[in-house]
Protein backbone atom coordinates (compact mmCIF):
# COMPACT_ATOMS: atom_id res chain seq x y z
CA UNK A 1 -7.97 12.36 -32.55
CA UNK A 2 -5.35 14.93 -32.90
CA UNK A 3 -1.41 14.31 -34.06
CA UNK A 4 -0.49 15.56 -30.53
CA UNK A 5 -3.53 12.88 -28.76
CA UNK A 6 -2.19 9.75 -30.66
CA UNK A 7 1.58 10.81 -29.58
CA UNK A 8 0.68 11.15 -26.27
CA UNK A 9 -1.75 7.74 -26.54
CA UNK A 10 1.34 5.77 -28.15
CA UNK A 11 4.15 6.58 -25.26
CA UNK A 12 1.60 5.76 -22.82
CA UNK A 13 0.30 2.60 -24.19
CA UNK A 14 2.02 -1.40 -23.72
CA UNK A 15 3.77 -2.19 -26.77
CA UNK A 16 3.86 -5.82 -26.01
CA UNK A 17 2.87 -7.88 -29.29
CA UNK A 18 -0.37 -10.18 -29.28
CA UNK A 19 -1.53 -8.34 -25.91
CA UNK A 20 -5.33 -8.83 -26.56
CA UNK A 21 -5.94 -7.30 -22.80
CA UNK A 22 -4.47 -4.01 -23.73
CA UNK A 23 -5.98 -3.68 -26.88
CA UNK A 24 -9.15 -3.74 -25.12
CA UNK A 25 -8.08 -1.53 -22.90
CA UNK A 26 -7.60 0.75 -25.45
CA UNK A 27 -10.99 0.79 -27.13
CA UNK A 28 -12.19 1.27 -23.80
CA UNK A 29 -10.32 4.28 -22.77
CA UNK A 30 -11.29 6.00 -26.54
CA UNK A 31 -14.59 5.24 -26.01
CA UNK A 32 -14.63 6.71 -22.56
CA UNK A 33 -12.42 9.88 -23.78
CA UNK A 34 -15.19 10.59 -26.65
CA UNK A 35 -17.97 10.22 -23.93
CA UNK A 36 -15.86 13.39 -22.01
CA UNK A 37 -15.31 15.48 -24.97
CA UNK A 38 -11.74 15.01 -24.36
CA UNK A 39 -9.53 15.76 -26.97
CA UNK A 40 -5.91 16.00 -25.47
CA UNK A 41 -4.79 12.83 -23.55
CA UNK A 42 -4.26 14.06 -19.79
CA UNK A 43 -1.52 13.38 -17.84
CA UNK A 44 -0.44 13.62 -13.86
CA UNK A 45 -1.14 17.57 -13.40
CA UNK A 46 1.51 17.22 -10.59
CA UNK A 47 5.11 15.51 -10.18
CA UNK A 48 4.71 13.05 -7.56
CA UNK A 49 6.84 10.70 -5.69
CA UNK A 50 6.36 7.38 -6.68
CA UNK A 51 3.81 8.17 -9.79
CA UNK A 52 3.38 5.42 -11.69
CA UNK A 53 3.53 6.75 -15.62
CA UNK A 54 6.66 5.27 -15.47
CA UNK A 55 5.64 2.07 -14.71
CA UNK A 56 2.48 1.92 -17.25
CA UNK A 57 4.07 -0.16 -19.81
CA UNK A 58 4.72 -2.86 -16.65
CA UNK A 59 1.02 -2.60 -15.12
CA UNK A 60 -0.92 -2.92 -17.98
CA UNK A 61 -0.75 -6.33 -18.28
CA UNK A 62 -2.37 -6.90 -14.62
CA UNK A 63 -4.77 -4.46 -15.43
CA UNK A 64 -8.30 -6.30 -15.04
CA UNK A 65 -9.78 -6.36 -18.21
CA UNK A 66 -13.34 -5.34 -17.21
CA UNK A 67 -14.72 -3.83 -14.12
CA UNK A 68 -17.67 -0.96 -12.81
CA UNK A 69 -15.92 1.77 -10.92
CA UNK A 70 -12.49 2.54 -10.21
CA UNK A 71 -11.34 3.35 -6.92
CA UNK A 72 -8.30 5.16 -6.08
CA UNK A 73 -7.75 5.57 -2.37
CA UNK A 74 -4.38 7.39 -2.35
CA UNK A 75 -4.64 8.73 -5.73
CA UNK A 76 -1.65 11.01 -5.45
CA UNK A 77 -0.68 12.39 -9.08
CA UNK A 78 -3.76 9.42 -10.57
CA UNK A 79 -1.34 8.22 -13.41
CA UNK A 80 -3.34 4.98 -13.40
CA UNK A 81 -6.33 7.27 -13.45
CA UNK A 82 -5.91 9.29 -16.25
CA UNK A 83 -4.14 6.20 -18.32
CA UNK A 84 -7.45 4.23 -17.81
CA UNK A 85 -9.95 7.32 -18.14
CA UNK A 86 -12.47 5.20 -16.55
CA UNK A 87 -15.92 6.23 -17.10
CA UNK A 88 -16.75 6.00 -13.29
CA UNK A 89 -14.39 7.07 -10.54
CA UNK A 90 -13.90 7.46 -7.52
CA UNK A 91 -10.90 9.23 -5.92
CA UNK A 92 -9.83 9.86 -2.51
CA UNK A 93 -6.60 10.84 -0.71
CA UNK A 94 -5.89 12.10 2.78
CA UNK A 95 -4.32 15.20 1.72
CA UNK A 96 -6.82 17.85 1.74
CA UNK A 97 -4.59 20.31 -0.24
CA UNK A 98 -4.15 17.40 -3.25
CA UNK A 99 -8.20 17.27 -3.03
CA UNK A 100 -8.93 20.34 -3.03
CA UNK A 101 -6.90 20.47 -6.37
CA UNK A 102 -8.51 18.06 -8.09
CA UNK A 103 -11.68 19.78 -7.45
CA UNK A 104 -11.06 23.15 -8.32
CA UNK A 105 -9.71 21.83 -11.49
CA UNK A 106 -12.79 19.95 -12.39
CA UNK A 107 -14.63 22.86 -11.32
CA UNK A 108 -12.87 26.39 -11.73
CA UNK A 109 -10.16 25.39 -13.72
CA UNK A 110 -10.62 28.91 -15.99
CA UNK A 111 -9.98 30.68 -12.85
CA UNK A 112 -7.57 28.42 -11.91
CA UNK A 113 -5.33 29.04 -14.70
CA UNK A 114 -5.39 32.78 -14.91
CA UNK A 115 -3.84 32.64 -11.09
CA UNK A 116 -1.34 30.05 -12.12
CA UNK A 117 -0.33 32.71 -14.89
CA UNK A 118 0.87 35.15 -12.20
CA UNK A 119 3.50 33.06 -10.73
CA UNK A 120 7.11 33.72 -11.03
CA UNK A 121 10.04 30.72 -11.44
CA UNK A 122 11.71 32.96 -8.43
CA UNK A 123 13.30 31.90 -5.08
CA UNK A 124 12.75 34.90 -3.71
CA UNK A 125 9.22 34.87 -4.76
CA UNK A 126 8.41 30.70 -4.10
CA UNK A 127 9.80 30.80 -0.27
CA UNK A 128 7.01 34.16 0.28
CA UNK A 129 4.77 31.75 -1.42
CA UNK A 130 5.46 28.53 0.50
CA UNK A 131 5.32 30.77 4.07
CA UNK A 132 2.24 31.84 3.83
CA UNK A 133 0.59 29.03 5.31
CA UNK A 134 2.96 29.77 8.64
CA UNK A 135 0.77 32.34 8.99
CA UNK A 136 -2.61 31.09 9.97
CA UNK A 137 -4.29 34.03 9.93
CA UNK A 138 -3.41 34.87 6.56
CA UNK A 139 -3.47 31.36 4.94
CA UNK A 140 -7.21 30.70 6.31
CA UNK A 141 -8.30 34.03 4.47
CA UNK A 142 -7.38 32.29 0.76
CA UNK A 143 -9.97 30.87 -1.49
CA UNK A 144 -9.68 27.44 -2.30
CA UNK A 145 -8.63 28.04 -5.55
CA UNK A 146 -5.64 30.62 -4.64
CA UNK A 147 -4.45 27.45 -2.49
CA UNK A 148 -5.12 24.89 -5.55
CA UNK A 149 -2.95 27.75 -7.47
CA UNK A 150 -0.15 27.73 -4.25
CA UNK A 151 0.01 23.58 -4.39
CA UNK A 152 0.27 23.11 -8.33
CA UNK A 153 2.96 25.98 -8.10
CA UNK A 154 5.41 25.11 -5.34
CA UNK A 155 5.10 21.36 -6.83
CA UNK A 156 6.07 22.20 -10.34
CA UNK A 157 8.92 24.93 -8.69
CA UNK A 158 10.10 23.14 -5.88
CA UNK A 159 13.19 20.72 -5.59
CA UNK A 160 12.49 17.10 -7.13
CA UNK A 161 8.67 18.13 -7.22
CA UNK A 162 8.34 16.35 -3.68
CA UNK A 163 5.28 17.37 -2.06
CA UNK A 164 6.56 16.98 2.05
CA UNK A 165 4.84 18.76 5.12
CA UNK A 166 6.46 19.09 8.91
CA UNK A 167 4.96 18.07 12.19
CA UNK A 168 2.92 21.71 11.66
CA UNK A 169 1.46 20.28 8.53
CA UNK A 170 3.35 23.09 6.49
CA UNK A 171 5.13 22.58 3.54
CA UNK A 172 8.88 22.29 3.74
CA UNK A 173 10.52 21.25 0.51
CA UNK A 174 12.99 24.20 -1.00
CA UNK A 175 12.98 26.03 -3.89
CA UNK A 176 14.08 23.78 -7.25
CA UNK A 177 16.13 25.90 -9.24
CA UNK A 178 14.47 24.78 -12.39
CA UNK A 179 15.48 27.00 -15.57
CA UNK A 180 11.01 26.76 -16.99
CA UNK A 181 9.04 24.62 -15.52
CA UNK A 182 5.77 24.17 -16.55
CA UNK A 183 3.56 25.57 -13.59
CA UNK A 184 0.82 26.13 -16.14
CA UNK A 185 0.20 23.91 -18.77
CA UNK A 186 -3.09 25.32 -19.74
CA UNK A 187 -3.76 22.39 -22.45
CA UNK A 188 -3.09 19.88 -19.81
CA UNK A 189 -5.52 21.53 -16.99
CA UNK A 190 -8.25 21.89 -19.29
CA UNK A 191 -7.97 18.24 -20.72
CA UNK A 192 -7.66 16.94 -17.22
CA UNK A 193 -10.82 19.09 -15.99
CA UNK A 194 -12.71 16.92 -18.52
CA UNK A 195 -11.50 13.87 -17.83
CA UNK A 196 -12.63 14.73 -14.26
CA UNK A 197 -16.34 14.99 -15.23
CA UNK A 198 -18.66 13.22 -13.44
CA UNK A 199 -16.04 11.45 -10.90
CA UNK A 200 -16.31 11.68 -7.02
CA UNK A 201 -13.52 13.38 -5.42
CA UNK A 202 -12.94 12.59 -1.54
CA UNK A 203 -11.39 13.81 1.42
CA UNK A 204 -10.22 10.45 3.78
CA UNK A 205 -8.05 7.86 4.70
CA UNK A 206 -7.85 5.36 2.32
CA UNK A 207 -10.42 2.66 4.54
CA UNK A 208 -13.00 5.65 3.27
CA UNK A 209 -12.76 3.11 -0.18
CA UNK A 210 -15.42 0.55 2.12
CA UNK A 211 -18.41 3.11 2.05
CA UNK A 212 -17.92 2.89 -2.16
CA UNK A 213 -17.08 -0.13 -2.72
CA UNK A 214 -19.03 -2.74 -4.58
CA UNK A 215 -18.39 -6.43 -6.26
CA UNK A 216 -16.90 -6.03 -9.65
CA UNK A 217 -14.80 -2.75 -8.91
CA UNK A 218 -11.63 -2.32 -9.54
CA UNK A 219 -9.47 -0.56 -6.26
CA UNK A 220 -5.76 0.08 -7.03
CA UNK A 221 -3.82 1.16 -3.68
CA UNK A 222 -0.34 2.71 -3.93
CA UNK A 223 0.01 4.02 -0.89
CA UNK A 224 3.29 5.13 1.14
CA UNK A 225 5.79 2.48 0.81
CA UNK A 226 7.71 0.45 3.17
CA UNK A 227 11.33 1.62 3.46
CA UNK A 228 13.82 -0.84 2.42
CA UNK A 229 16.15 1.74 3.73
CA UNK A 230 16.60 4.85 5.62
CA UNK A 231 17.50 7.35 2.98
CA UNK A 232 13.99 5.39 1.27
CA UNK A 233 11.94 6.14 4.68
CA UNK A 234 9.65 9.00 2.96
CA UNK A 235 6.33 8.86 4.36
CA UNK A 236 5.76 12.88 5.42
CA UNK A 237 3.14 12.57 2.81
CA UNK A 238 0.80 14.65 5.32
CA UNK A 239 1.58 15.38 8.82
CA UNK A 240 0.83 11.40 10.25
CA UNK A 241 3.36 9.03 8.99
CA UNK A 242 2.50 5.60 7.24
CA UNK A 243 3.76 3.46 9.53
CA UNK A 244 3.58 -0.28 9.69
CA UNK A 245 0.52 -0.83 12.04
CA UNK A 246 -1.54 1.46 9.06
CA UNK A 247 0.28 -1.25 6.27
CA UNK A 248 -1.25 -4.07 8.41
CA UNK A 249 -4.73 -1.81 8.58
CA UNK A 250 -4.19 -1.64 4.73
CA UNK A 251 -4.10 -5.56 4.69
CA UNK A 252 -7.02 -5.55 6.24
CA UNK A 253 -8.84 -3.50 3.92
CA UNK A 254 -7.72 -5.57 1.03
CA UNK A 255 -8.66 -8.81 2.24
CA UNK A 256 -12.21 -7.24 2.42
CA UNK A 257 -12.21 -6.19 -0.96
CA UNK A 258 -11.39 -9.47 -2.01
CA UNK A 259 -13.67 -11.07 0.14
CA UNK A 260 -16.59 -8.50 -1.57
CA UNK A 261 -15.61 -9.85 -4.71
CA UNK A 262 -13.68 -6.98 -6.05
CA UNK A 263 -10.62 -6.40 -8.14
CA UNK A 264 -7.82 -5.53 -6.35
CA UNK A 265 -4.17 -4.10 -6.92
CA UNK A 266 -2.04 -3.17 -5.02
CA UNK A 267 1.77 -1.67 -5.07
CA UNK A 268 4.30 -1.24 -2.97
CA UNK A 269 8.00 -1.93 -2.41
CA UNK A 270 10.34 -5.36 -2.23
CA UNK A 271 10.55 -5.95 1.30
CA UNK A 272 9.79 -9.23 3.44
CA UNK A 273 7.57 -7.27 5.36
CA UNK A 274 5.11 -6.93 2.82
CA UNK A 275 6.22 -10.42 1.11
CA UNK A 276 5.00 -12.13 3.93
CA UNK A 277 1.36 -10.62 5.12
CA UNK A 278 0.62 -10.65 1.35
CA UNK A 279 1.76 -14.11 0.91
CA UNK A 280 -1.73 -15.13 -0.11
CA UNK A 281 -2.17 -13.41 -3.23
CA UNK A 282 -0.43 -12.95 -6.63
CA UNK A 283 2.86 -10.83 -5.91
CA UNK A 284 4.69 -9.67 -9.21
CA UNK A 285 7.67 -7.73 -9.77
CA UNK A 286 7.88 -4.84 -11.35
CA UNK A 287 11.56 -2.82 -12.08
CA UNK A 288 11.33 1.21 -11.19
CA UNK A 289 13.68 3.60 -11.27
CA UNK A 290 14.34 5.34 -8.10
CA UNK A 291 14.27 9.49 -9.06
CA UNK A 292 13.75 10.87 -5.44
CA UNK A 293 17.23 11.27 -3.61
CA UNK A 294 19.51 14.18 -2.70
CA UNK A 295 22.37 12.06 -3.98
CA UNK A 296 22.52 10.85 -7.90
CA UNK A 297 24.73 7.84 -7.53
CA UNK A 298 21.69 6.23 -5.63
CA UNK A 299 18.98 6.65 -8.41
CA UNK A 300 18.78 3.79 -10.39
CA UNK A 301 16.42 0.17 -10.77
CA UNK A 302 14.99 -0.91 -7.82
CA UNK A 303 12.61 -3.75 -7.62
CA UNK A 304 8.94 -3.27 -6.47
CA UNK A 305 5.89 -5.36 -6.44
CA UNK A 306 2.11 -5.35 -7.70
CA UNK A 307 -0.03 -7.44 -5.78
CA UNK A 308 -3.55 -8.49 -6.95
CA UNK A 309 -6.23 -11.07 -6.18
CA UNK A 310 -7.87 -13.72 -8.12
CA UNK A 311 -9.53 -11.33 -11.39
């Protein structure tokens, strides 16, 4: 391993003394890494709201400590993912544009970067970008990997790296006015396209996790949370919002998991909503900070929870 790898390795990893569950982990995740020819640790490709690097230090100890596959139904930026590096995976999200990113970096991600190389840290130049798809006509006409190129840009450029559609399904978040961000972090891309070797990469709501599943998986679900307050309602995540008949349908889909005799977490915010229909099952508490809002003086801790079942 590299000086850079084992930096990377120790800011991610649980410092907690005498934890005998992480240091497995650990020795997993090298051994997987050396099976990938991985040599750079990868990291989130995208900023996302809610990722979870923050919160690694906190998960790891719930982490099961052995399992087959991991399944990610709303994988989102896959912090958990890429801490883990599991050696099978499965990862699915709704949002065909974050999809189609993952693949073209597992598959094209040469051509991928030499696009990404092209963009300009411009207003000017991000809103022409972000328009195009109000053109239909135009936006249908674009490879798959000049739109992988579009979403890793605008995310990386745009204000608080939200990724938010309209009713139209168009992306609506404003420029960011960052003085260099990273829009192209070739090391990154090319460490990530090999830790995406060999894993399935899928298209569908997150009930999609069913068809996969199997006893002795692991499933981790962060999906959109449940507002604890209006200025915390952010759920334009695609053009249908999460609302709380698709939490209950979410319920649902856990309880058969756990029934299957899978592994099972699960996060998602403080509320008595989700207090109460996951009464059932372990419900810890886990401090975040809260990054996403217009207005500073309401960032700050907020509690959160990480359910699991009996593993």
């Amino acid at each position: 391993m590299n000086e850079k790898s084992g930096t990377q390795k120790s800011l991610l990893s649980y410092t907690g003394k005498g934890n005998h569950k992480n240091r497995f982990i650990d020795i997993k995740r090298e051994r997987n890494k050396r099976a990938k020819y991985i040599v750079d640790v990868p990291k989130p490709f995208l900023k996302w709201a809610g990722g979870k690097r923050q919160l690694i230090s906190q998960i790891d100890e719930y982490l099961p400590k052995t399992f087959n596959k991991y399944i990610e139904p709303f994988v989102g930026g896959g912090a958990i993912f890429f801490y883990l590096l599991p050696k099978q995976a499965i990862l699915i999200d709704i949002n065909k544009d974050l999809i189609n990113s993952y693949n073209i970096i597992k598959n094209e991600v040469s051509a991928l970067i030499e696009l990404l190389k092209k963009h300009k840290n411009e207003s000017e130049y991000f809103h022409q970008i972000r328009n195009i798809d109000r053109n239909p006509v135009v936006y249908n006409k674009w490879s798959d990997i000049e739109k992988a190129s579009r979403n890793i840009f605008m995310n990386r450029c745009c204000f608080n790296g939200l990724y938010r559609v309209n009713s139209k399904g168009q992306f609506n978040v404003p420029f960011g006015k960052y003085k260099n961000p990273n829009f192209c972090d070739v090391e990154n891309l090319k460490a990530v396209n090999k830790a995406l070797k060999n894993v399935v990469l899928v298209s569908a709501s997150f009930e999609k996790c069913l068809d996969f599943a199997e006893k002795g998986d692991f499933i981790y679900f962060d999906p959109p949370y449940v507002p604890i307050s209006h200025s915390s309602n952010f759920t334009s995540y695609t053009t249908g919002n999460f609302s709380n008949n698709d939490q209950y349908r979410l319920f649902e889909v856990f309880k058969t998991l756990d029934n299957r005799g899978c592994k099972v977490m699960l996060s998602n915010s403080y509320s008595d909503f989700i207090l109460k229909i996951y009464k059932n099952y372990k419900i810890n508490v886990l401090q975040a900070m809260r990054v996403i809002n217009s207005d500073g003086t309401k960032r700050g801790k907020i509690r959160e929870v990480l359910i699991t079942n009996a593993y």
